[in-house]
C-alpha atoms as a PDB file:
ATOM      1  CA  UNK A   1       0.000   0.000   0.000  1.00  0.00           C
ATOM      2  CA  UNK A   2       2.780   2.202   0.816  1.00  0.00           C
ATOM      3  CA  UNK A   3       4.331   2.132  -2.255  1.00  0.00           C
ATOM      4  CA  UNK A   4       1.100   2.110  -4.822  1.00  0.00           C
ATOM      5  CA  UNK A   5       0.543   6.067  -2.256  1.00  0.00           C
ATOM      6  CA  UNK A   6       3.889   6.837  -3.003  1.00  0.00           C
ATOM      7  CA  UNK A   7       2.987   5.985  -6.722  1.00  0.00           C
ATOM      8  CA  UNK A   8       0.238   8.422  -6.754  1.00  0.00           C
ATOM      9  CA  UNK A   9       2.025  10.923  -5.357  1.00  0.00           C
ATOM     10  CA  UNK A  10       4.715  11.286  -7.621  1.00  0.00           C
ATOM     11  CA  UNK A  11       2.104  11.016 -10.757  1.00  0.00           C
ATOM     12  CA  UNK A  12       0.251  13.961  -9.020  1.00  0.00           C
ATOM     13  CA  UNK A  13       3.971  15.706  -8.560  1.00  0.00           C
ATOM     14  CA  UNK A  14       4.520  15.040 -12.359  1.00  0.00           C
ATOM     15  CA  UNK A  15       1.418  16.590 -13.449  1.00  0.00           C
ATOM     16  CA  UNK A  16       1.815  19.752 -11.398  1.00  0.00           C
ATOM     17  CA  UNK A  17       4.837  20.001 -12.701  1.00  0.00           C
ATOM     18  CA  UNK A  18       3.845  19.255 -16.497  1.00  0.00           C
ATOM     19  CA  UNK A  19       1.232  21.900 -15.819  1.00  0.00           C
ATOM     20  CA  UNK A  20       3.566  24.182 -14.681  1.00  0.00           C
ATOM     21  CA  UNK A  21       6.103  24.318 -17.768  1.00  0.00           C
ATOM     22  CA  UNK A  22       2.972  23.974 -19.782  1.00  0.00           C
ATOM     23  CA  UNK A  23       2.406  27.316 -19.097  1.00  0.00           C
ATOM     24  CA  UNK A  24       6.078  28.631 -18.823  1.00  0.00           C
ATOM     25  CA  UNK A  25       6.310  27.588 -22.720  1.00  0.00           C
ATOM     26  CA  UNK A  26       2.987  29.090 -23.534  1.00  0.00           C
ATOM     27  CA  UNK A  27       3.003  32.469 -21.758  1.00  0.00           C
ATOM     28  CA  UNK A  28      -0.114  31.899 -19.883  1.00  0.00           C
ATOM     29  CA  UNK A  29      -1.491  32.139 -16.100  1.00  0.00           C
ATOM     30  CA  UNK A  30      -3.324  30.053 -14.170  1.00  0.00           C
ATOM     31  CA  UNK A  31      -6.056  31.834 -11.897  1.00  0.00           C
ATOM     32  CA  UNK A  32      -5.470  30.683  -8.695  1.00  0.00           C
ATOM     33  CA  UNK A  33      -8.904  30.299  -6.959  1.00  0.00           C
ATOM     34  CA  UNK A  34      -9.490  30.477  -2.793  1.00  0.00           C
ATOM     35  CA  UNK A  35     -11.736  27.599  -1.390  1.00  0.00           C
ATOM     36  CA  UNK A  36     -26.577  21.587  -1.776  1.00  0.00           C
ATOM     37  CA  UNK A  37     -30.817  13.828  -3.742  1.00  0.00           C
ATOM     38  CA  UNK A  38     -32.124  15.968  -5.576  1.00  0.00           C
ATOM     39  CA  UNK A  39     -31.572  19.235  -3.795  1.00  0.00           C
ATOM     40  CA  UNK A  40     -31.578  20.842  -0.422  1.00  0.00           C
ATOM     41  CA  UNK A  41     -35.291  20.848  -1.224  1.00  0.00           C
ATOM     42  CA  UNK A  42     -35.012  16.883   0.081  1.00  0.00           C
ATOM     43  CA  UNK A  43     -35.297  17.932   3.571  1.00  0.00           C
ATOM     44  CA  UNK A  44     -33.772  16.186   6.503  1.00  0.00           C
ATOM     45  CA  UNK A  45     -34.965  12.938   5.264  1.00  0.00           C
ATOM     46  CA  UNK A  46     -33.186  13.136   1.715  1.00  0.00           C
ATOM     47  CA  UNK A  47     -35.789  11.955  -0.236  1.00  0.00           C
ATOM     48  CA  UNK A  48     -35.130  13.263  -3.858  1.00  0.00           C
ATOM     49  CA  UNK A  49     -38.077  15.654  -4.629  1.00  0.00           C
ATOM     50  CA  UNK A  50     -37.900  17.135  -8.152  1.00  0.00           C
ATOM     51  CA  UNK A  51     -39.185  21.096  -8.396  1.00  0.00           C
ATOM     52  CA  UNK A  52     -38.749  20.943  -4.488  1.00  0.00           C
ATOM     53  CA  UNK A  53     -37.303  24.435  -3.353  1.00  0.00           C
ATOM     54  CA  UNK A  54     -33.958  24.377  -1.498  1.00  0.00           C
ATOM     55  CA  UNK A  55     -34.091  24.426   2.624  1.00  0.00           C
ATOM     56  CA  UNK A  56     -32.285  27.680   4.167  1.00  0.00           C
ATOM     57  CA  UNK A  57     -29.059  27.111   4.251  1.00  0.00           C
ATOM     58  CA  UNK A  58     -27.093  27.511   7.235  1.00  0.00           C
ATOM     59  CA  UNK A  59     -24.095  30.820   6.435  1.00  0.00           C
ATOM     60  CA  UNK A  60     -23.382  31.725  10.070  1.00  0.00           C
ATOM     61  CA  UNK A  61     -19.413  33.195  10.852  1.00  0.00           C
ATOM     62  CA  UNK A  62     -16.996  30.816  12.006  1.00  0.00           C
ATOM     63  CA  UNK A  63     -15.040  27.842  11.334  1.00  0.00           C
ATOM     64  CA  UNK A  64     -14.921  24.216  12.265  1.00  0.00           C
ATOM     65  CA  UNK A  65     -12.465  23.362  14.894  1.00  0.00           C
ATOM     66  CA  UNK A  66     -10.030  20.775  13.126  1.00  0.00           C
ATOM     67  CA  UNK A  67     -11.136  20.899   9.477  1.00  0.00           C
ATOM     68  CA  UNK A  68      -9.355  20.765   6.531  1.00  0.00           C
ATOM     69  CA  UNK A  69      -8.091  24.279   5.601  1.00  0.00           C
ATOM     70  CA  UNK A  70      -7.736  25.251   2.019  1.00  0.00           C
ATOM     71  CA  UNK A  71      -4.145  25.533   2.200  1.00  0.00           C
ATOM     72  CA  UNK A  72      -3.991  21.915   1.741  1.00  0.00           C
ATOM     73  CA  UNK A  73      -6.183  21.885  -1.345  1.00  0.00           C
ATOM     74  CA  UNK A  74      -4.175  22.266  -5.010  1.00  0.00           C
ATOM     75  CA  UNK A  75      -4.482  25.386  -6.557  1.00  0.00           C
ATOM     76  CA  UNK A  76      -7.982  25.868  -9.224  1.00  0.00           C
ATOM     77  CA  UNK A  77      -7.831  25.533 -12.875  1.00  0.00           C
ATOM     78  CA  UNK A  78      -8.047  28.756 -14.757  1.00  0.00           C
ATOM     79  CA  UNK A  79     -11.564  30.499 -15.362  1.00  0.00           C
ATOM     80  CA  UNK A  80     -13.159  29.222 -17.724  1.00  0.00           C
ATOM     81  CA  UNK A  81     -12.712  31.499 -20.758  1.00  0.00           C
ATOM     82  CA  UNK A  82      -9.300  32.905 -19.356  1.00  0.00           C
ATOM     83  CA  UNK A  83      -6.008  33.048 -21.369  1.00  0.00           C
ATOM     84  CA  UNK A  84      -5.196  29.673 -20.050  1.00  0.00           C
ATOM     85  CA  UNK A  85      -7.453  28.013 -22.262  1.00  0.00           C
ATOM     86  CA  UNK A  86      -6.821  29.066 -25.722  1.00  0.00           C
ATOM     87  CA  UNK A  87      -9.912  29.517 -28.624  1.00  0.00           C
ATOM     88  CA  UNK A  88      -8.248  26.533 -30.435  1.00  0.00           C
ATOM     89  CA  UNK A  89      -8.627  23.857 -27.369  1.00  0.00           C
ATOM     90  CA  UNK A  90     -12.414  24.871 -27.203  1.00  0.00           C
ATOM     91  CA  UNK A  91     -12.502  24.325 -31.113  1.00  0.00           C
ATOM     92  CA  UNK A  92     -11.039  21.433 -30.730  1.00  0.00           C
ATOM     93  CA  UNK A  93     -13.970  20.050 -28.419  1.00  0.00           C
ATOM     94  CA  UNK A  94     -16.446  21.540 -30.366  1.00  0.00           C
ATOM     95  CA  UNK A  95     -17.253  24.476 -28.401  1.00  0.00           C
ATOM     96  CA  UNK A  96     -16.916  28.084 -27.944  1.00  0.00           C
ATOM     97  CA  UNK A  97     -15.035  29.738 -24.808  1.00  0.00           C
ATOM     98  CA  UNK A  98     -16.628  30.561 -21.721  1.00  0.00           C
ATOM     99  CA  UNK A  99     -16.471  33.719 -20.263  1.00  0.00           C
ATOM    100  CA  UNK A 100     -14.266  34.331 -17.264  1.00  0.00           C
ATOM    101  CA  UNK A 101     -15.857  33.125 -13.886  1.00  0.00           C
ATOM    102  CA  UNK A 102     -16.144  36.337 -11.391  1.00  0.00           C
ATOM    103  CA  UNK A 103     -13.518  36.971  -9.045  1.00  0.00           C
ATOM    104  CA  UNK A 104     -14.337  34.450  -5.929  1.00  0.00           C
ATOM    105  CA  UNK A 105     -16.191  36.217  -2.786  1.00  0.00           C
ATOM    106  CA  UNK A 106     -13.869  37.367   0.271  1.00  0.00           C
ATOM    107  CA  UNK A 107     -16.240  35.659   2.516  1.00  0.00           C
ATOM    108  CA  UNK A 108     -17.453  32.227   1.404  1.00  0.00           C
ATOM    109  CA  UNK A 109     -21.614  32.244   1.553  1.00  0.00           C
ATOM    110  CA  UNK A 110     -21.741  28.911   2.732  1.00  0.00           C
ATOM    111  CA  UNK A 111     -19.908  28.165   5.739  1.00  0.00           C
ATOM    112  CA  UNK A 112     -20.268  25.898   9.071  1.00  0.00           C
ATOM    113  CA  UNK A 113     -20.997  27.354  12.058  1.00  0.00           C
ATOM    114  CA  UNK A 114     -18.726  26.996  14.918  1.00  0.00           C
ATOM    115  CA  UNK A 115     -19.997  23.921  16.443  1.00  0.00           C
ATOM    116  CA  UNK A 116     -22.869  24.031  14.655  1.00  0.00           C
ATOM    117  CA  UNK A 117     -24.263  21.234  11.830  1.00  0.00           C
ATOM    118  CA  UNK A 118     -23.230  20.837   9.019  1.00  0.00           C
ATOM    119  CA  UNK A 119     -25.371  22.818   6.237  1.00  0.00           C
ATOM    120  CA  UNK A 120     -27.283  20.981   3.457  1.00  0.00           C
ATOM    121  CA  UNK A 121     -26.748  22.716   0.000  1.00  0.00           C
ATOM    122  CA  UNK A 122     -28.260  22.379  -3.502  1.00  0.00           C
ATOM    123  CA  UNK A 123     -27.221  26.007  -4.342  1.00  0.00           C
ATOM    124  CA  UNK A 124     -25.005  28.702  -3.683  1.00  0.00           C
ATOM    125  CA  UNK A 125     -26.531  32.039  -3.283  1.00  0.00           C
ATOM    126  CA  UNK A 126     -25.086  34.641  -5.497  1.00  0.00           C
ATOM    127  CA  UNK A 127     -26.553  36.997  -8.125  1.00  0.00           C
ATOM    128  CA  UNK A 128     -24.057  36.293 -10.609  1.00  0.00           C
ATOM    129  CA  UNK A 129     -24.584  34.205 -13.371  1.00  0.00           C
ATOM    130  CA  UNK A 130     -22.331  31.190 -12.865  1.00  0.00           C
ATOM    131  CA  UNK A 131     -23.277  27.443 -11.992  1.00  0.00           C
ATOM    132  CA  UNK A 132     -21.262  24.489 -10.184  1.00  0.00           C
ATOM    133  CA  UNK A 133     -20.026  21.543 -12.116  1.00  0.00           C
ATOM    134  CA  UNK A 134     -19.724  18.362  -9.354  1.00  0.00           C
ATOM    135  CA  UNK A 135     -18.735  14.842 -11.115  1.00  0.00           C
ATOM    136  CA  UNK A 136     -20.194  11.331  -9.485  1.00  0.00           C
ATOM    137  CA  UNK A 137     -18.504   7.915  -8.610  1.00  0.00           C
ATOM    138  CA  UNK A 138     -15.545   7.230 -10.757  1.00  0.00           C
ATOM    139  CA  UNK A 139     -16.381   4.308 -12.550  1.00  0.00           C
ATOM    140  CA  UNK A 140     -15.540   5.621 -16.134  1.00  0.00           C
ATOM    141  CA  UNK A 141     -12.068   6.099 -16.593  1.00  0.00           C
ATOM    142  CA  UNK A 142     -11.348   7.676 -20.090  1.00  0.00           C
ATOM    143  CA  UNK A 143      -8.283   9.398 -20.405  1.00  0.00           C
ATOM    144  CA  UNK A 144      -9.462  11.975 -23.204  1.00  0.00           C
ATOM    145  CA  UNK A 145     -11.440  13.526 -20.303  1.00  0.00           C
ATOM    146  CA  UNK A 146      -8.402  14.172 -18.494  1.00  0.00           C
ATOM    147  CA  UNK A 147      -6.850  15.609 -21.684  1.00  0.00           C
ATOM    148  CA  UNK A 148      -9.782  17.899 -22.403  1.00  0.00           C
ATOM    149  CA  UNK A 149     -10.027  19.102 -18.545  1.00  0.00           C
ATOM    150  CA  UNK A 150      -6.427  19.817 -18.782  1.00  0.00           C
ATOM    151  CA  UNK A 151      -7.103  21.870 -22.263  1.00  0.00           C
ATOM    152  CA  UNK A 152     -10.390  23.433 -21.319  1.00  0.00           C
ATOM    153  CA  UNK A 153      -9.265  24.509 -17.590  1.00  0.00           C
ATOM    154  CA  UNK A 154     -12.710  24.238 -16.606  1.00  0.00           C
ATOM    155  CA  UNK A 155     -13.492  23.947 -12.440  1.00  0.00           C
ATOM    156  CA  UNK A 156     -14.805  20.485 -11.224  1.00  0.00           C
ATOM    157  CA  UNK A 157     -15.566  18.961  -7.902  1.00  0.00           C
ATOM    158  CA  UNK A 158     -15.373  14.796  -8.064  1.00  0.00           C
ATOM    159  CA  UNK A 159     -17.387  13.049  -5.401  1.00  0.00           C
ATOM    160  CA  UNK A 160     -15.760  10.007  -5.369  1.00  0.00           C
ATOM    161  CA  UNK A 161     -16.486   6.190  -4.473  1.00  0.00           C
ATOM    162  CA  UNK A 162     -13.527   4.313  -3.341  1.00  0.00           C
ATOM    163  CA  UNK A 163     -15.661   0.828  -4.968  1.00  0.00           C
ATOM    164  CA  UNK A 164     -15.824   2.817  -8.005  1.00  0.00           C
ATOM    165  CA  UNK A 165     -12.205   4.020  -7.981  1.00  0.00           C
ATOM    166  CA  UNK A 166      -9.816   1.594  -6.884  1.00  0.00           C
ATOM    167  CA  UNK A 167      -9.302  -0.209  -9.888  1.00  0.00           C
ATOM    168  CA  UNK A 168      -7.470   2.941 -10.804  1.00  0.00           C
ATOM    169  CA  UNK A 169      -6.774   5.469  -8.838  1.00  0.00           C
ATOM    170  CA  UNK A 170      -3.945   6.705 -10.691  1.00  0.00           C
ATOM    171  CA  UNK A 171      -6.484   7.464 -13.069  1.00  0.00           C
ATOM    172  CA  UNK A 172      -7.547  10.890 -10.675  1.00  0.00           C
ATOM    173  CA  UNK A 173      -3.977  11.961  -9.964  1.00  0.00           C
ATOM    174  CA  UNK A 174      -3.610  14.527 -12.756  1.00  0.00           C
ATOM    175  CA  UNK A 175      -7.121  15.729 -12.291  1.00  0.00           C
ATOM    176  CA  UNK A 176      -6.388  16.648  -8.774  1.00  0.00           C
ATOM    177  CA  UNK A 177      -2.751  18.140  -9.897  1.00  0.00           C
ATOM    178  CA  UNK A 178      -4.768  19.839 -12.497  1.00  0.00           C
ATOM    179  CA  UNK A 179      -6.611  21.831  -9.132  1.00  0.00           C
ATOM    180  CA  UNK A 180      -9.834  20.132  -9.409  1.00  0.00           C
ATOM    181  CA  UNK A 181     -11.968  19.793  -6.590  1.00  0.00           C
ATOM    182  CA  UNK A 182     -12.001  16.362  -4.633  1.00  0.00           C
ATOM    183  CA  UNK A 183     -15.085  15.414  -2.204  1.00  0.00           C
ATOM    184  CA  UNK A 184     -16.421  12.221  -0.557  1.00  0.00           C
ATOM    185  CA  UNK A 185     -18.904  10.292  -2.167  1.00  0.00           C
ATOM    186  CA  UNK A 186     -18.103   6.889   0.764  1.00  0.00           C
ATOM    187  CA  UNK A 187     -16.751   3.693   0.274  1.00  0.00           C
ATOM    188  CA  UNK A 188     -19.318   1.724  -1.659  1.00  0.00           C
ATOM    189  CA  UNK A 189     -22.130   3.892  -1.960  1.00  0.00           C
ATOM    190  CA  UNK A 190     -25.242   2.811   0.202  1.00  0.00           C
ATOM    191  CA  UNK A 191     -27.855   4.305   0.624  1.00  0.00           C
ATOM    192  CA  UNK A 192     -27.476   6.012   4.091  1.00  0.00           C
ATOM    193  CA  UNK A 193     -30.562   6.068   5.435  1.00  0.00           C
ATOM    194  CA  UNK A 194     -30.290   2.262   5.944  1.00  0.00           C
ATOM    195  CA  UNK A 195     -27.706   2.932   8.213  1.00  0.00           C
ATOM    196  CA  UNK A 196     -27.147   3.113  11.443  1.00  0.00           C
ATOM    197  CA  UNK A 197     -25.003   6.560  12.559  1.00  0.00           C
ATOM    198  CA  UNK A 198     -22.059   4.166  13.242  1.00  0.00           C
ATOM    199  CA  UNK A 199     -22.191   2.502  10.053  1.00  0.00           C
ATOM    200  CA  UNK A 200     -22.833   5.609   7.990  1.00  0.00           C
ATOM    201  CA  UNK A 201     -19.801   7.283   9.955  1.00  0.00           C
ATOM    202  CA  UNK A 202     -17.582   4.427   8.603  1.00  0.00           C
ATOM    203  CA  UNK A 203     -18.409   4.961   5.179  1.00  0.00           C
ATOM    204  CA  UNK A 204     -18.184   8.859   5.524  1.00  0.00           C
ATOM    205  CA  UNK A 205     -14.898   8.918   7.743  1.00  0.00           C
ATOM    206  CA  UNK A 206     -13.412   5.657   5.908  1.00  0.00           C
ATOM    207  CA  UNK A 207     -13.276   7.506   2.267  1.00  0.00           C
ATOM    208  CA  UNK A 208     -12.363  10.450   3.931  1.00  0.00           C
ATOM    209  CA  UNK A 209      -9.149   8.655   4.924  1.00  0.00           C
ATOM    210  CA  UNK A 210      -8.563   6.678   1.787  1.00  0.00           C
ATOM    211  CA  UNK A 211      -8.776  10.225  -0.591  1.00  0.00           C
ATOM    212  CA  UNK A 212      -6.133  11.747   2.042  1.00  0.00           C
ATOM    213  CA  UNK A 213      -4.155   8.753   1.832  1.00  0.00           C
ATOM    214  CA  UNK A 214      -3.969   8.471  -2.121  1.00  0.00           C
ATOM    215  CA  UNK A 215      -4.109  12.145  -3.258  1.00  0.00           C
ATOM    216  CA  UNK A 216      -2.891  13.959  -0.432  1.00  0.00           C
ATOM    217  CA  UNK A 217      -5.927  16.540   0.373  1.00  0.00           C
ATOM    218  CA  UNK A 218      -8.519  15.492   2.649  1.00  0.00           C
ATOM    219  CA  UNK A 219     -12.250  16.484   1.484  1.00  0.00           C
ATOM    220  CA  UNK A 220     -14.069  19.514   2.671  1.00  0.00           C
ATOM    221  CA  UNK A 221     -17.424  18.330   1.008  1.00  0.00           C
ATOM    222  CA  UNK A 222     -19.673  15.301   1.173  1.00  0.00           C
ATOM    223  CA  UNK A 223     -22.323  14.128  -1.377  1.00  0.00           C
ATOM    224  CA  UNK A 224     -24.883  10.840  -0.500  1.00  0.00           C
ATOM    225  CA  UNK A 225     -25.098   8.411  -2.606  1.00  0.00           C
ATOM    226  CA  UNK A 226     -28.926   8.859  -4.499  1.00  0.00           C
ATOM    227  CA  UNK A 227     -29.150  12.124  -2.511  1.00  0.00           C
ATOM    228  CA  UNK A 228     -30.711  10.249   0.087  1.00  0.00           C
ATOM    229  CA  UNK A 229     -29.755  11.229   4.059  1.00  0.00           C
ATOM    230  CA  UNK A 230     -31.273  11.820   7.747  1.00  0.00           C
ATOM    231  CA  UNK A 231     -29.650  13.462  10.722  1.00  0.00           C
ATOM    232  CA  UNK A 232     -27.229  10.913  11.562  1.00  0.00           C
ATOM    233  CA  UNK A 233     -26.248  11.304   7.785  1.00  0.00           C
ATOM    234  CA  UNK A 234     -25.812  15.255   8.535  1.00  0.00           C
ATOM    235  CA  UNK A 235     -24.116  14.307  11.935  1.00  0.00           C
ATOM    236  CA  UNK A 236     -21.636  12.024  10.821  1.00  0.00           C
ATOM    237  CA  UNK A 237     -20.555  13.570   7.801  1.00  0.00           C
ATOM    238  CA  UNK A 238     -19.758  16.409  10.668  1.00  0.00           C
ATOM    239  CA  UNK A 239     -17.682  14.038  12.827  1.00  0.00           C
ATOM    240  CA  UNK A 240     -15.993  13.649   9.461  1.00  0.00           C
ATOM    241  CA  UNK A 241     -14.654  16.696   8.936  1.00  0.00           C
ATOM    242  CA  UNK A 242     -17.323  17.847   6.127  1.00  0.00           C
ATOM    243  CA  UNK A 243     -18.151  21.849   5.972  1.00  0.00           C
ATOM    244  CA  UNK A 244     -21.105  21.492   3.499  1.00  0.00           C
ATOM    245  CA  UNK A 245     -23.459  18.465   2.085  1.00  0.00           C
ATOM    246  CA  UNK A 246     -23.784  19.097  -1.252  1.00  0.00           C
ATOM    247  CA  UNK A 247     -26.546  18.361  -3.117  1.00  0.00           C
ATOM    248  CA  UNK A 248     -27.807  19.383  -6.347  1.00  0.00           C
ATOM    249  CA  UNK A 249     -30.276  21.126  -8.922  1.00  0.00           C
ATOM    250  CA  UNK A 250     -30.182  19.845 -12.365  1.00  0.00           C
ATOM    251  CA  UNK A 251     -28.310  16.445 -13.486  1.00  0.00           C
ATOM    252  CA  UNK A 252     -26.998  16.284 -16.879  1.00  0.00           C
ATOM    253  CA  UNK A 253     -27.876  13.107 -18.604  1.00  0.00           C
ATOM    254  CA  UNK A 254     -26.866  12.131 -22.289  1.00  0.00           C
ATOM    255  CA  UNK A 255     -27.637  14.715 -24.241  1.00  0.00           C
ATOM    256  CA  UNK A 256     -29.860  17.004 -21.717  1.00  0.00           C
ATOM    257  CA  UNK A 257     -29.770  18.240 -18.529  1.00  0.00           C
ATOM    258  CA  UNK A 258     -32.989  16.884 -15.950  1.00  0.00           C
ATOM    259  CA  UNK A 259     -34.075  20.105 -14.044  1.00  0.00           C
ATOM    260  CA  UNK A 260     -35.880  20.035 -10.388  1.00  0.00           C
ATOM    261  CA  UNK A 261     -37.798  22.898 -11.379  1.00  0.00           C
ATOM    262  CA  UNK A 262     -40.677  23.299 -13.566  1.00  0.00           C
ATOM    263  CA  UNK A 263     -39.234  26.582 -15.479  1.00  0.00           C
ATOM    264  CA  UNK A 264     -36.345  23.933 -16.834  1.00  0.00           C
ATOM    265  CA  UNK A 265     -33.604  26.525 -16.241  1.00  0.00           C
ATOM    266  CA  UNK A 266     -30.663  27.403 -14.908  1.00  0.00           C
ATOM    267  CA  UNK A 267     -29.886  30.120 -11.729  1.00  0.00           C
ATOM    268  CA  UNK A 268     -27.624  31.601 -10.510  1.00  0.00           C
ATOM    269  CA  UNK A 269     -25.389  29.465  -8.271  1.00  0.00           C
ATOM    270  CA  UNK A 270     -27.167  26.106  -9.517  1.00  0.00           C
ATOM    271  CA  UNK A 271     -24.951  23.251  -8.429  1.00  0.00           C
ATOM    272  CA  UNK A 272     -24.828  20.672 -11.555  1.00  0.00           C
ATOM    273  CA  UNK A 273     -24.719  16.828 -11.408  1.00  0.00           C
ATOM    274  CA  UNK A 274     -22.358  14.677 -13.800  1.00  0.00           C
ATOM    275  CA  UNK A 275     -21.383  11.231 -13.498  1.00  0.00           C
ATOM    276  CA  UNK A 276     -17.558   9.154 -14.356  1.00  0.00           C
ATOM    277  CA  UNK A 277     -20.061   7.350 -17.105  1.00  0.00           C
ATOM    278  CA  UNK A 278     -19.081   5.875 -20.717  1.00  0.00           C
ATOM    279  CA  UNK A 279     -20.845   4.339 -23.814  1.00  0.00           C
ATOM    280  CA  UNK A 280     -22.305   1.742 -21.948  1.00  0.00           C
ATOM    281  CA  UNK A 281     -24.214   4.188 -19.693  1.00  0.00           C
ATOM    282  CA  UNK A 282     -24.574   6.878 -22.224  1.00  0.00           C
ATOM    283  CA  UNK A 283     -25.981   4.625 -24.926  1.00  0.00           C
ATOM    284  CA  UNK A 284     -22.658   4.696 -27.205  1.00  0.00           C
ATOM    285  CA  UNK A 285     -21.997   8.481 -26.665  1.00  0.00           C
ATOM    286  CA  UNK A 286     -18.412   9.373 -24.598  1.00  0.00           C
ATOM    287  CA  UNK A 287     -17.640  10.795 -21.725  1.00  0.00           C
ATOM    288  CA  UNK A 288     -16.110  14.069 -23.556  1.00  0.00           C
ATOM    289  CA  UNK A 289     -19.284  14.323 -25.622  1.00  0.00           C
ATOM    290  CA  UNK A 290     -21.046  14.274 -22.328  1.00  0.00           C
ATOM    291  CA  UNK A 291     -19.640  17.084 -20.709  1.00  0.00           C
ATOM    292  CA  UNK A 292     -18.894  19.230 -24.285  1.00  0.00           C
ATOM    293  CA  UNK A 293     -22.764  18.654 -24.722  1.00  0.00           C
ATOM    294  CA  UNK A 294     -23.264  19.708 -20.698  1.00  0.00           C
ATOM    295  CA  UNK A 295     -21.030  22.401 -21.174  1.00  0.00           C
ATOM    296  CA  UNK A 296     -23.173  23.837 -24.386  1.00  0.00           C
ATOM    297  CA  UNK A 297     -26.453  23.541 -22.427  1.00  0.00           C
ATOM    298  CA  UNK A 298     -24.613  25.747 -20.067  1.00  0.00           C
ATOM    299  CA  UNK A 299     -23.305  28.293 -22.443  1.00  0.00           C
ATOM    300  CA  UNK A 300     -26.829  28.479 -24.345  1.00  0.00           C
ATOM    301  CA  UNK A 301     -28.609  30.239 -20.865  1.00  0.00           C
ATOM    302  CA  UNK A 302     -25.544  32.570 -20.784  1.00  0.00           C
ATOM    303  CA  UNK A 303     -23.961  31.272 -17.510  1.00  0.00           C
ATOM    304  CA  UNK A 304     -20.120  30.683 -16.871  1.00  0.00           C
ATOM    305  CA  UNK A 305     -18.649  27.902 -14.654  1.00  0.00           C
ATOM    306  CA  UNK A 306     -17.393  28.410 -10.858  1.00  0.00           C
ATOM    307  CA  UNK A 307     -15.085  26.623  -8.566  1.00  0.00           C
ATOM    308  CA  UNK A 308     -17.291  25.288  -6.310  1.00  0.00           C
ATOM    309  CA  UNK A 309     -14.704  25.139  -3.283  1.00  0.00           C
ATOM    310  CA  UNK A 310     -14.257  28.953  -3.869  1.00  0.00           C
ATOM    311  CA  UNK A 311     -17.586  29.229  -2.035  1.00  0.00           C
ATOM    312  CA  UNK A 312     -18.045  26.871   0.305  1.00  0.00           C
END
């Protein structure tokens, strides 16, 4: 075990550093970025409501004793639409460039009370017109996506399965040294509200451990599997060390994206739900058409992709 960490390591080390002479040899600059079912509209019990409104969402001052800090998470891609990504890489994927995201709030809007729980998300309030892109699972593994993040310098968050990714896990080292988000999605993906608050701590904590272990950077955020959770859900994923539960408000599926509410559009600070899926789940489409088709549907209601760690 020590040496497939060690492993990772170095392939995340040789990525940064890639990235870094990347740019040298191309002139550009990275923007460095500072650090919710079916919604927050699922309610303590987590049942996945569609056109459901999202619960208030907890934004008191203060931090959580002993959590992560985001000094220990990689620096963000580029905005989306910044010098970093050239007009050619976009052609190249079929698409036009994004506009740059805004400059990231000095306070973060969502944030953990001292002591308090653990707030429940599906949205990020903001006026400006910008959405969240959060990736499911792991179980596709194709490395044009990693190619096309790398080209695109478009934000991510991965909510990751350890079932799902340990028959690769090299496979999320450059993604991480590329500065995307990474977030628990547990150990093999139950459905938590089965489980007892010991049992749903061990798949909460346990993945929490095995990301730190393999990538370096333990989580800030924690999605359920299905959306579904209950207080002891909310409770452990506390004990865990998560500052939000993120949940979300549209989930893009092969070709469309599957809104909660009945207006079937995007607003501002909509968190967006993707999945690690391939042919066999997208009915012989790719991964890369996936998210170039997501990414469209994005564009087409004139919004711009976020970091979502730059608000939570």
């Amino acid at each position: 075990m020590v040496s497939i960490r060690h492993r990772v390591k170095k392939t995340i080390a040789l990525w940064a550093a890639l990235t870094a002479v990347t740019l040298l040899v191309t002139g550009c600059t990275a923007t460095a970025g500072a650090e919710a079912g079916a919604g927050a509209g699922a309610g303590a019990s987590g049942a996945a409501t569609p056109g459901s409104e999202a619960t208030t969402t907890p934004t008191a001052a203060g931090s959580t004793t002993g959590t992560p800090t985001d000094s220990a998470v990689p620096p963000a891609p580029g905005a989306p639409g910044s010098a970093v990504a050239s007009e050619a890489a976009y052609r190249k994927w079929g698409l036009k460039p994004f506009a740059p995201a805004p400059a990231p709030p000095a306070v973060k809007p969502v944030r953990r009370p001292s002591g308090g729980p653990v707030p429940v998300i599906s949205e990020i309030p903001t006026t400006e017109k910008i959405v969240f892109i959060t990736i499911d699972d792991g179980a596709e593994k194709d490395p044009a996506f990693v190619a096309m993040m790398a080209e695109l310098r478009i934000p991510v968050t991965m909510f990751l399965t350890d079932s799902a990714i340990r028959s690769d896990y090299g496979y999320f080292a450059p993604l991480v040294a590329q500065g995307h988000g990474l977030a628990n999605h547990t150990l093999t993906h139950p459905d938590l509200r089965t489980l007892s608050r010991t049992a749903q701590r061990e798949e909460i904590c346990g993945q929490r451990t095995r990301l730190e272990q393999r990538y370096g950077t333990a989580p800030r955020l924690f999605r359920p599997p299905y959306g579904n959770w209950n207080e002891d859900t909310r409770a452990a994923a506390g004990e865990c060390g998560a500052d939000a539960i993120v949940l979300w408000r549209e989930s893009m599926q092969i070709k469309n994206m599957q809104y909660q509410r009945g207006d079937r559009k995007l607003r501002p600070g909509d968190i967006i739900l993707a999945h690690f899926r391939g042919p066999a789940e997208l009915k012989g489409r790719t991964m890369t058409e996936m998210t170039a088709t997501m990414l469209r549907r994005i564009q087409e209601q004139g919004f711009t992709v976020a970091r979502l760690e730059d608000y939570v």
